[in-house]
PDB file of N, CA and C in Angstrom:
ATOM      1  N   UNK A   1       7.487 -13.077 -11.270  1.00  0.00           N
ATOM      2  CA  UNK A   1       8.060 -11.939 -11.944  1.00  0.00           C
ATOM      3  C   UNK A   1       6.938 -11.002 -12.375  1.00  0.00           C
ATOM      4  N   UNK A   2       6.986  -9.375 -11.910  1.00  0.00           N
ATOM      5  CA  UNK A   2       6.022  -8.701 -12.861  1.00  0.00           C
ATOM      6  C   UNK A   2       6.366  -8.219 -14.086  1.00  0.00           C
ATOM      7  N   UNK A   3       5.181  -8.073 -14.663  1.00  0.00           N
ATOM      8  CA  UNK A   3       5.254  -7.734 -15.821  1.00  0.00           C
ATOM      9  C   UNK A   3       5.779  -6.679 -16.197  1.00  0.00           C
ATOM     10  N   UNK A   4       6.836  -6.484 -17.521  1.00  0.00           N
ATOM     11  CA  UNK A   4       8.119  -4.907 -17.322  1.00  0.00           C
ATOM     12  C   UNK A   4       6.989  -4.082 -17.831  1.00  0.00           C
ATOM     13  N   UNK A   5       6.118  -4.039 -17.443  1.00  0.00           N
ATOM     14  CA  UNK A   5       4.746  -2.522 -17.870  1.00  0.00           C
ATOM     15  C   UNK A   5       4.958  -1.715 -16.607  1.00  0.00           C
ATOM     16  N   UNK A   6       4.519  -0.602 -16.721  1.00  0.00           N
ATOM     17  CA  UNK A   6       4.306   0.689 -15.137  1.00  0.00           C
ATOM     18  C   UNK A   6       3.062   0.115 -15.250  1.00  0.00           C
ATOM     19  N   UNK A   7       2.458   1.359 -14.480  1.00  0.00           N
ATOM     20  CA  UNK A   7       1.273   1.310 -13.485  1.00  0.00           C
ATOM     21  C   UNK A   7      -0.131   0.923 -14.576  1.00  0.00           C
ATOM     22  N   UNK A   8      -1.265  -0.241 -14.171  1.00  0.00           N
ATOM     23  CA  UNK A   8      -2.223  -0.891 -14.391  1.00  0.00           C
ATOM     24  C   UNK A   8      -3.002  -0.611 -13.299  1.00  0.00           C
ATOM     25  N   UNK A   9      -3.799  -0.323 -12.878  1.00  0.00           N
ATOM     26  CA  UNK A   9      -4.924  -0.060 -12.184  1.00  0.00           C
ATOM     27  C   UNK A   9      -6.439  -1.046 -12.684  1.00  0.00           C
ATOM     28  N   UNK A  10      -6.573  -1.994 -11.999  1.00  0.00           N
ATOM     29  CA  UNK A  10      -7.898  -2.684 -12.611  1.00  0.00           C
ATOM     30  C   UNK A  10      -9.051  -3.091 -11.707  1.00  0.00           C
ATOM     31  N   UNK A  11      -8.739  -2.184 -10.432  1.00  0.00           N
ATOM     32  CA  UNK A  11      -9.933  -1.852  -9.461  1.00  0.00           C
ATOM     33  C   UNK A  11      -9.576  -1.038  -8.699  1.00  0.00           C
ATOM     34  N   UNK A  12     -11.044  -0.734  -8.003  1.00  0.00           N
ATOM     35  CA  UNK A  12     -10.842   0.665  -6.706  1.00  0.00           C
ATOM     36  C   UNK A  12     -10.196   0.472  -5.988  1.00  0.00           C
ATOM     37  N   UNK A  13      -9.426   1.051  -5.660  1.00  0.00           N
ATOM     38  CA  UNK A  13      -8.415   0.757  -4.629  1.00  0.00           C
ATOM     39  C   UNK A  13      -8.879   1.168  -2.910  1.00  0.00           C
ATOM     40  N   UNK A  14      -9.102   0.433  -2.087  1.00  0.00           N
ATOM     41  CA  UNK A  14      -8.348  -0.376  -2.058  1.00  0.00           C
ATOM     42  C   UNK A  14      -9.330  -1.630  -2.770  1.00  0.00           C
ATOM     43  N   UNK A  15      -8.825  -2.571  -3.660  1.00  0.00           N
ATOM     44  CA  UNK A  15      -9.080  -3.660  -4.415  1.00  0.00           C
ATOM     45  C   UNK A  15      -9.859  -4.707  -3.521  1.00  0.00           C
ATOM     46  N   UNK A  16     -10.800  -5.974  -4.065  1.00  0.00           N
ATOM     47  CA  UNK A  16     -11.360  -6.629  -2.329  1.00  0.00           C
ATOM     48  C   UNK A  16     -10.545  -7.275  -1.976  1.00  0.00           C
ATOM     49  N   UNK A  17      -9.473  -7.799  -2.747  1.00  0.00           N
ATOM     50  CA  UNK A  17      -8.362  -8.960  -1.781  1.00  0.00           C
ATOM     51  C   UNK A  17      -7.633  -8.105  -0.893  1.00  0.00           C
ATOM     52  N   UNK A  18      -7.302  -6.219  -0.889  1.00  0.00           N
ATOM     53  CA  UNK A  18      -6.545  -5.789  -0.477  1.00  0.00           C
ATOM     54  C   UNK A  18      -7.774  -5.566   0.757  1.00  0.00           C
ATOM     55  N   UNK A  19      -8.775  -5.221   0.557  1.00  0.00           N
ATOM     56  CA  UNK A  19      -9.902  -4.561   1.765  1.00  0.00           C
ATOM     57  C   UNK A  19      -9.953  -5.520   2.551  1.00  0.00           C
ATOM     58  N   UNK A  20      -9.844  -6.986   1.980  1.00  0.00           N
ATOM     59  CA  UNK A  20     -10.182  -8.261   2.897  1.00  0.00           C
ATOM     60  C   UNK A  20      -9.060  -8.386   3.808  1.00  0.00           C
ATOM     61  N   UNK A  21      -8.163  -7.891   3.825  1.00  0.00           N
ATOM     62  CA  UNK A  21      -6.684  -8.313   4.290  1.00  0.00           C
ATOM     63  C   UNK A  21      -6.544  -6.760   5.331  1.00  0.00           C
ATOM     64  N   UNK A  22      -7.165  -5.655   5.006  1.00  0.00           N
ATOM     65  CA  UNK A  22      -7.449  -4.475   5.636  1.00  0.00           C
ATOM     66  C   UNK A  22      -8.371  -4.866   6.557  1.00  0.00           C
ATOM     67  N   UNK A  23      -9.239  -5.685   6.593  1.00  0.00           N
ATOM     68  CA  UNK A  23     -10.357  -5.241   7.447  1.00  0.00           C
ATOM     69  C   UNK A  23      -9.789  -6.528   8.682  1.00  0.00           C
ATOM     70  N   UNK A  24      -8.778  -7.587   8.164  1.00  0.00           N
ATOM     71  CA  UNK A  24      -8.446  -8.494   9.144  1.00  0.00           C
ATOM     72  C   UNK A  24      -6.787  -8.011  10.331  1.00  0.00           C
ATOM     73  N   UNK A  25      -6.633  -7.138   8.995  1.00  0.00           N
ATOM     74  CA  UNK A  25      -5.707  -6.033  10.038  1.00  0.00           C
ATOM     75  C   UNK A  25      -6.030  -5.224  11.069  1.00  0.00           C
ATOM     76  N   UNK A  26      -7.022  -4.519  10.962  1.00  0.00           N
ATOM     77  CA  UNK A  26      -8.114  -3.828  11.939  1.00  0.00           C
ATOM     78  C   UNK A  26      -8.383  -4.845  12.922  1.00  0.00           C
ATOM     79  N   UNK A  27      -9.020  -6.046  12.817  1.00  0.00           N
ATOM     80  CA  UNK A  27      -9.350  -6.435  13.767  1.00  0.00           C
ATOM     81  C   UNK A  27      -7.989  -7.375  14.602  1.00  0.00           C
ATOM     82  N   UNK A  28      -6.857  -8.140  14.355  1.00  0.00           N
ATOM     83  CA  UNK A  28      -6.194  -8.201  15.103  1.00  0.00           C
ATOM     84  C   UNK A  28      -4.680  -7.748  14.971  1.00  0.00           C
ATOM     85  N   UNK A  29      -4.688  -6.296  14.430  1.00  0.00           N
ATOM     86  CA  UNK A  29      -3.207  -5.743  14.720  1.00  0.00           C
ATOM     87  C   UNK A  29      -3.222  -4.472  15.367  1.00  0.00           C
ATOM     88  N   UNK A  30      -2.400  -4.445  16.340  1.00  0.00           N
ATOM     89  CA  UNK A  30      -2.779  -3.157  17.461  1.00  0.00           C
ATOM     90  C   UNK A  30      -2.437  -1.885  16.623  1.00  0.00           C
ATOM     91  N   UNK A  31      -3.733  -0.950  16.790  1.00  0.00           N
ATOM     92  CA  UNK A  31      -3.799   0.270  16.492  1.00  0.00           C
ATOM     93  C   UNK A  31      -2.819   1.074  15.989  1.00  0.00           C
ATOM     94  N   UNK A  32      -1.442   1.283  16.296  1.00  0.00           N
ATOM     95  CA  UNK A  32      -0.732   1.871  16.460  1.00  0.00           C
ATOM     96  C   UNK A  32       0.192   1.529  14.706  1.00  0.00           C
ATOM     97  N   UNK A  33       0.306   0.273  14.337  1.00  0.00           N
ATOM     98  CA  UNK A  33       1.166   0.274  12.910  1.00  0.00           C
ATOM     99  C   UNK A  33      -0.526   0.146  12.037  1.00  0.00           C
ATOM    100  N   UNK A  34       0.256   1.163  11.416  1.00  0.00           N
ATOM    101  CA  UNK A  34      -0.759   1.874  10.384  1.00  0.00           C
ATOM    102  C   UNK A  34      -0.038   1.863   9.240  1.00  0.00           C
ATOM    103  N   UNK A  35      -1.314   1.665   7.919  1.00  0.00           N
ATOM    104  CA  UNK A  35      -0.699   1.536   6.734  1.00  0.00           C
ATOM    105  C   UNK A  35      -1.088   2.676   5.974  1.00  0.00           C
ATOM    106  N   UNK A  36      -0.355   3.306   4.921  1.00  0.00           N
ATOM    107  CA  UNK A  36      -0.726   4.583   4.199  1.00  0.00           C
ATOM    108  C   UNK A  36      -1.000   4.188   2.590  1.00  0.00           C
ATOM    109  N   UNK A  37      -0.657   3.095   2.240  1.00  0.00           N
ATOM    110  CA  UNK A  37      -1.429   2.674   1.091  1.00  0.00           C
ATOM    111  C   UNK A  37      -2.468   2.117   0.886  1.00  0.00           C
ATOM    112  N   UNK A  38      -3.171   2.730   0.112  1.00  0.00           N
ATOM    113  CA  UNK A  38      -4.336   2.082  -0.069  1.00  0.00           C
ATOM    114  C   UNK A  38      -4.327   0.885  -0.514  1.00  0.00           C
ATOM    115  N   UNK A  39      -3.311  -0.178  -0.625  1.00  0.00           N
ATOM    116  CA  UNK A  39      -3.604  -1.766  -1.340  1.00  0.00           C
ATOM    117  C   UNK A  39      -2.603  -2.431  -0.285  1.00  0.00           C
ATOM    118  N   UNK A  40      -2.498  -3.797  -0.379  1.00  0.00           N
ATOM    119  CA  UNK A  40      -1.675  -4.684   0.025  1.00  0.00           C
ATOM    120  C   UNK A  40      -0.402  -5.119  -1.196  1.00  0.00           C
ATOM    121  N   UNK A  41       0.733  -4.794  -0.761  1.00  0.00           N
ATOM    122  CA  UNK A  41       1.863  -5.654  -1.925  1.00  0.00           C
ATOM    123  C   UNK A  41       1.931  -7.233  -1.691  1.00  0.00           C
ATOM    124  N   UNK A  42       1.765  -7.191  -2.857  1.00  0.00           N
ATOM    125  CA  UNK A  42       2.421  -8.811  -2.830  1.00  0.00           C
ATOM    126  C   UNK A  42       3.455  -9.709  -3.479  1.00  0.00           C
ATOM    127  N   UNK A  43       3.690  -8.568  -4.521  1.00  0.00           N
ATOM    128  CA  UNK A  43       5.199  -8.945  -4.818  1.00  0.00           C
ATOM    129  C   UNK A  43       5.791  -7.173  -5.154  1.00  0.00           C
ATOM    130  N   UNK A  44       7.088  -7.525  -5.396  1.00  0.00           N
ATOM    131  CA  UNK A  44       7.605  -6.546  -6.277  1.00  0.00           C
ATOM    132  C   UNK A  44       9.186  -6.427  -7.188  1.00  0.00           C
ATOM    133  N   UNK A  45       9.542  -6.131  -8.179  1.00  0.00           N
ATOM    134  CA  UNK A  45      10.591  -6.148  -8.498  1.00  0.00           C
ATOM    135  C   UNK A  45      11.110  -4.707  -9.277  1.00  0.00           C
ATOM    136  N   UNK A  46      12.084  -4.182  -9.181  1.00  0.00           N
ATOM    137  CA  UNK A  46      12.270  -3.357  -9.580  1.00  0.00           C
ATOM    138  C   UNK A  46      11.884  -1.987  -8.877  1.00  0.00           C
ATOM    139  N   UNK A  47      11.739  -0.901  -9.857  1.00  0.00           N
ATOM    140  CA  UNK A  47      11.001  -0.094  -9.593  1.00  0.00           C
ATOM    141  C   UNK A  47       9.014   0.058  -9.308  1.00  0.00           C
ATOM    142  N   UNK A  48       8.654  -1.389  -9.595  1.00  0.00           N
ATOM    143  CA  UNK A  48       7.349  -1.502  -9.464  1.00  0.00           C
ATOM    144  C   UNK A  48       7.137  -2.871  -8.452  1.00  0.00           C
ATOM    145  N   UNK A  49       5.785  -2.711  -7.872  1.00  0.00           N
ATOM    146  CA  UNK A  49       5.137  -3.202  -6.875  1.00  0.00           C
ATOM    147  C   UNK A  49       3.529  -3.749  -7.439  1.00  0.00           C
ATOM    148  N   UNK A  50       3.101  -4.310  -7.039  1.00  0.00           N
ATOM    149  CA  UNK A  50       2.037  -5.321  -7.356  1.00  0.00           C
ATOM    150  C   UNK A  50       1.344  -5.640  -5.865  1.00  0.00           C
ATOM    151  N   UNK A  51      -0.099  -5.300  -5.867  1.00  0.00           N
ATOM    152  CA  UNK A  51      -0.629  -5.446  -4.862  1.00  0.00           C
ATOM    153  C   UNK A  51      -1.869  -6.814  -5.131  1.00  0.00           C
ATOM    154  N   UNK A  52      -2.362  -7.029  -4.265  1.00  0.00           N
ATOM    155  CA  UNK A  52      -2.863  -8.567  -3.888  1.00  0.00           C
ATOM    156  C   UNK A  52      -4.148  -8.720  -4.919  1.00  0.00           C
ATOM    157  N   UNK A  53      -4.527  -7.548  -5.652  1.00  0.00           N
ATOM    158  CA  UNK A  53      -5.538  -7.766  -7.040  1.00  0.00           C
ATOM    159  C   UNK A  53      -5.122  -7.303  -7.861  1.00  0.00           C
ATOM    160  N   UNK A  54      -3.730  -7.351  -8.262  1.00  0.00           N
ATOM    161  CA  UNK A  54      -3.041  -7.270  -9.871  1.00  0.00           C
ATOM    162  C   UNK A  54      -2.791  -5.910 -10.346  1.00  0.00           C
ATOM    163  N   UNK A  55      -3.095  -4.547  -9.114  1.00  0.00           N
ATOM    164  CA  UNK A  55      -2.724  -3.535  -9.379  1.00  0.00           C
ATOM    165  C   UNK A  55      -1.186  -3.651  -9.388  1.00  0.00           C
ATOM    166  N   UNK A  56      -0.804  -2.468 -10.360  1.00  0.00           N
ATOM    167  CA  UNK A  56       0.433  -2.244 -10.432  1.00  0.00           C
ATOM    168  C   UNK A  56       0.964  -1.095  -9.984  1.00  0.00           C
ATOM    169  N   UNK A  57       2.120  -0.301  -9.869  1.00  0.00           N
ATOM    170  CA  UNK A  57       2.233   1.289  -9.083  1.00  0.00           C
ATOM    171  C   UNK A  57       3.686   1.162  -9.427  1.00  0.00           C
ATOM    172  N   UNK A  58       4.478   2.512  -9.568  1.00  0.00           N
ATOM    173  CA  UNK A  58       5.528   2.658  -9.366  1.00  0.00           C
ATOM    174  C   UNK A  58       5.729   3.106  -8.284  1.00  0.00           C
ATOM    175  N   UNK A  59       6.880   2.468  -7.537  1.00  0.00           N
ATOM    176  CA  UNK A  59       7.174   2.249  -6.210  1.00  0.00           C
ATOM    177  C   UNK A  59       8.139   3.667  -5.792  1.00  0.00           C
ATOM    178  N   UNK A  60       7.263   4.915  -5.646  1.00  0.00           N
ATOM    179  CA  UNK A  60       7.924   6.070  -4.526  1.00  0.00           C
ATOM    180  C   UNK A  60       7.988   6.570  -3.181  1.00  0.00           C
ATOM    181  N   UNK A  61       8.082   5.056  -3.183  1.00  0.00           N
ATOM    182  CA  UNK A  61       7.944   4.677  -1.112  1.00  0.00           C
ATOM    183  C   UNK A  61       9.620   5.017  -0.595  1.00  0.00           C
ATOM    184  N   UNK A  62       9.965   5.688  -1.236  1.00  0.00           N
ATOM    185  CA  UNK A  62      11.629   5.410  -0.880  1.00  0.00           C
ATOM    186  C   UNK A  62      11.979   5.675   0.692  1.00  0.00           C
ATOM    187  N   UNK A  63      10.852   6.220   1.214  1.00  0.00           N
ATOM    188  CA  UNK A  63      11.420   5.432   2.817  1.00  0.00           C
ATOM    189  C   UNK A  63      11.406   4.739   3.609  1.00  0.00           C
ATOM    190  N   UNK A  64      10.955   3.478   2.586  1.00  0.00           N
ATOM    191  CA  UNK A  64      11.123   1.768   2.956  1.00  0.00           C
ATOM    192  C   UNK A  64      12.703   1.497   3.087  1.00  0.00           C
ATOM    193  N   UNK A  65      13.581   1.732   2.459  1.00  0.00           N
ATOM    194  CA  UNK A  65      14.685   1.449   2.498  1.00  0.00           C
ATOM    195  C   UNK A  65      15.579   1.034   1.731  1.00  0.00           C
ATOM    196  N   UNK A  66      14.769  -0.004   0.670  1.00  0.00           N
ATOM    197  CA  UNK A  66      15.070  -0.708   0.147  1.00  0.00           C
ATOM    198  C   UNK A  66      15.253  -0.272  -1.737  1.00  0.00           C
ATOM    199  N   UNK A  67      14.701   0.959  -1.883  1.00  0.00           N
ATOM    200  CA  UNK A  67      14.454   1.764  -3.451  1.00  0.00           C
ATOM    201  C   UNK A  67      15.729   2.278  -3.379  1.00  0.00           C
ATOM    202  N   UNK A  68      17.161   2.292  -3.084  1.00  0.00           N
ATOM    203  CA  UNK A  68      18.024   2.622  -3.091  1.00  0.00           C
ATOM    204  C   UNK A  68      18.481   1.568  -4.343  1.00  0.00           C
ATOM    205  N   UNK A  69      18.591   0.344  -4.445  1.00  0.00           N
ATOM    206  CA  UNK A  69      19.358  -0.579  -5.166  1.00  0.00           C
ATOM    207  C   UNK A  69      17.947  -1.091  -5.790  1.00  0.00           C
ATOM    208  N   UNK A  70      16.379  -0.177  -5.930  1.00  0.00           N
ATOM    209  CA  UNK A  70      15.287  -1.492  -6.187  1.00  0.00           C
ATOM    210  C   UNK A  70      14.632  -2.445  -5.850  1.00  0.00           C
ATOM    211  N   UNK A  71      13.749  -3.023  -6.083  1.00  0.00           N
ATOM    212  CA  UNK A  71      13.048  -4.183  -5.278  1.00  0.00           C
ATOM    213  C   UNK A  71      13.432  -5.384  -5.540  1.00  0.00           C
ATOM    214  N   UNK A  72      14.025  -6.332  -5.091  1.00  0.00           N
ATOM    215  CA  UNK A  72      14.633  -7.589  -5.184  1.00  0.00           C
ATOM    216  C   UNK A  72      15.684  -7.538  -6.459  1.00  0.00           C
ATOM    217  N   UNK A  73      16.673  -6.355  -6.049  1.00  0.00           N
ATOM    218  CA  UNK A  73      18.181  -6.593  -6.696  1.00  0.00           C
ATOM    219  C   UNK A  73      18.174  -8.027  -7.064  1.00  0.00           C
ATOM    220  N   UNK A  74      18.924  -8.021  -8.082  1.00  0.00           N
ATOM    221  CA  UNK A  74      19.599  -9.615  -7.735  1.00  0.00           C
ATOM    222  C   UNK A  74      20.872 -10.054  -6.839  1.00  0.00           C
ATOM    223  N   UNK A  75      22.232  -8.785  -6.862  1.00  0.00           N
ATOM    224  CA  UNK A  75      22.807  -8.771  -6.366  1.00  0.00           C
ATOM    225  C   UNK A  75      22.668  -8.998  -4.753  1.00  0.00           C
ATOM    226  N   UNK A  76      21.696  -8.142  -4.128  1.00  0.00           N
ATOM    227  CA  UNK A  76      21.481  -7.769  -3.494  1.00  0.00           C
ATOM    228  C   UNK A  76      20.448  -9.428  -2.693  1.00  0.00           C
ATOM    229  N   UNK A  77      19.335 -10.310  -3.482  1.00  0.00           N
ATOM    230  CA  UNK A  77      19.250 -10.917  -2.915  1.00  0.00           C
ATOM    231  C   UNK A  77      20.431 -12.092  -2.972  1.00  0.00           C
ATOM    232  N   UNK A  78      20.906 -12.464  -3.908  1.00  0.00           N
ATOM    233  CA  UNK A  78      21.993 -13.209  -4.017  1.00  0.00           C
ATOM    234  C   UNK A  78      23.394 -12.681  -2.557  1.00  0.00           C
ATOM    235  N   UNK A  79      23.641 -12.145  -2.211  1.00  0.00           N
ATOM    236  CA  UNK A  79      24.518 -11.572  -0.738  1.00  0.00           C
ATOM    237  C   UNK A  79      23.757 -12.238   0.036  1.00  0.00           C
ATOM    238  N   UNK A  80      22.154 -11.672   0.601  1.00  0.00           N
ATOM    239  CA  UNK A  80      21.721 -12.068   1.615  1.00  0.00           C
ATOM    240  C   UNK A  80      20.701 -13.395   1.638  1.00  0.00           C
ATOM    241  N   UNK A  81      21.000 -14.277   0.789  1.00  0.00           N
ATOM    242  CA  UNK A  81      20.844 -15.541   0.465  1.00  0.00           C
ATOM    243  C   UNK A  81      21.908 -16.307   0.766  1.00  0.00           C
ATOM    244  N   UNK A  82      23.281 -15.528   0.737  1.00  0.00           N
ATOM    245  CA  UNK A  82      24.817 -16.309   1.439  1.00  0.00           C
ATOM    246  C   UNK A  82      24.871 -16.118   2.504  1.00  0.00           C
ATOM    247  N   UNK A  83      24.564 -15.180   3.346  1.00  0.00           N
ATOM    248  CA  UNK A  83      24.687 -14.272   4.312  1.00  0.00           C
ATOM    249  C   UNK A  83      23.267 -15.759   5.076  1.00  0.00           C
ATOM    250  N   UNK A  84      22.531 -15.877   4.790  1.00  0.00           N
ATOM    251  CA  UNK A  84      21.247 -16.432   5.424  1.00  0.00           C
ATOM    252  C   UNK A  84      21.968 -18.077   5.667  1.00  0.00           C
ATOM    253  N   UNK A  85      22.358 -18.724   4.188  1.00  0.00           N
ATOM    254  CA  UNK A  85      23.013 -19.762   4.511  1.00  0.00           C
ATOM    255  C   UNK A  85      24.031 -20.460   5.771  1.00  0.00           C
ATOM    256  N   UNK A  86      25.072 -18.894   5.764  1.00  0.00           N
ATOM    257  CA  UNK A  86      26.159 -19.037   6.753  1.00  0.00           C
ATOM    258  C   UNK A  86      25.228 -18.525   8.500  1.00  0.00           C
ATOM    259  N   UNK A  87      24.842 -17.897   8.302  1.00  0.00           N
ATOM    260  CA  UNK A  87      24.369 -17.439   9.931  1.00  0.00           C
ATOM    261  C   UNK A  87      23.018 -16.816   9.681  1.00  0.00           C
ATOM    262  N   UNK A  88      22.493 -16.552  10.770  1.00  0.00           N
ATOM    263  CA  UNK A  88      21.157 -15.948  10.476  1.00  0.00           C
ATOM    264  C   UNK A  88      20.604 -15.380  11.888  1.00  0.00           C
ATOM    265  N   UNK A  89      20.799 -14.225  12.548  1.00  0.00           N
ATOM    266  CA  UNK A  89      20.587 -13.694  13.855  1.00  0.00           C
ATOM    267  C   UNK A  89      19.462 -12.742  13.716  1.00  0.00           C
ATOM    268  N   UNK A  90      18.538 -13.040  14.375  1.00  0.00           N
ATOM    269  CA  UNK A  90      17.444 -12.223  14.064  1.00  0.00           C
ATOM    270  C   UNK A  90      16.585 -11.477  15.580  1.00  0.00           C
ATOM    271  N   UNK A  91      17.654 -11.937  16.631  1.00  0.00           N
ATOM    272  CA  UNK A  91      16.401 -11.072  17.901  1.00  0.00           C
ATOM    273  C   UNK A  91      16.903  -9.402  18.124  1.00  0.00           C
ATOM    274  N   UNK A  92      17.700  -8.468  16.585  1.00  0.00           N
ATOM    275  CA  UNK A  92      17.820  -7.606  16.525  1.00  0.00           C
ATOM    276  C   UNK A  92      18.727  -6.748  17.690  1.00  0.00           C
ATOM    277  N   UNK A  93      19.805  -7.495  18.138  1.00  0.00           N
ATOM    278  CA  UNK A  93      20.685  -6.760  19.286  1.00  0.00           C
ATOM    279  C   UNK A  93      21.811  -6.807  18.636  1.00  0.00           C
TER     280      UNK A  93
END
């Protein structure tokens, strides 16, 4: 769970756990998916996000998809936690 505070900043961004995880992206993920934040997330709830060295941010990525209902609704994971139980089709056709 994060903490109900906004945005904490407690290194340069990008942070070294996030640069370390940047620089292993570079070397084996093809060129083409590119990231525009400067950190790595590693969790998030709500309106805020938490990247892989304890930065915090309010989350105005809204064309992830998912800032419509928030970051891990409960409702929302609770459905697709039933939904996962009963079936689960994932080669996207």
């Amino acid at each position: 769970m994060i903490e109900r505070r906004f945005t904490r900043i407690q290194t340069e961004l990008p942070g070294p756990k996030s640069a370390e995880l940047f620089a292993a992206k570079a070397k084996y993920v093809a060129a083409p998916l590119e990231t525009y934040a400067p950190f790595i997330v590693s969790k998030s709830e709500g309106a805020l996000i938490e990247d892989l060295d304890g930065n915090r941010f309010l989350d105005f990525s809204g064309g992830w998809g998912c800032l419509a209902v928030g970051q891990r609704n409960e409702r929302v994971v609770r459905a697709l936690k039933e939904q996962i139980d009963g079936y689960l089709h994932t080669d996207f056709t």
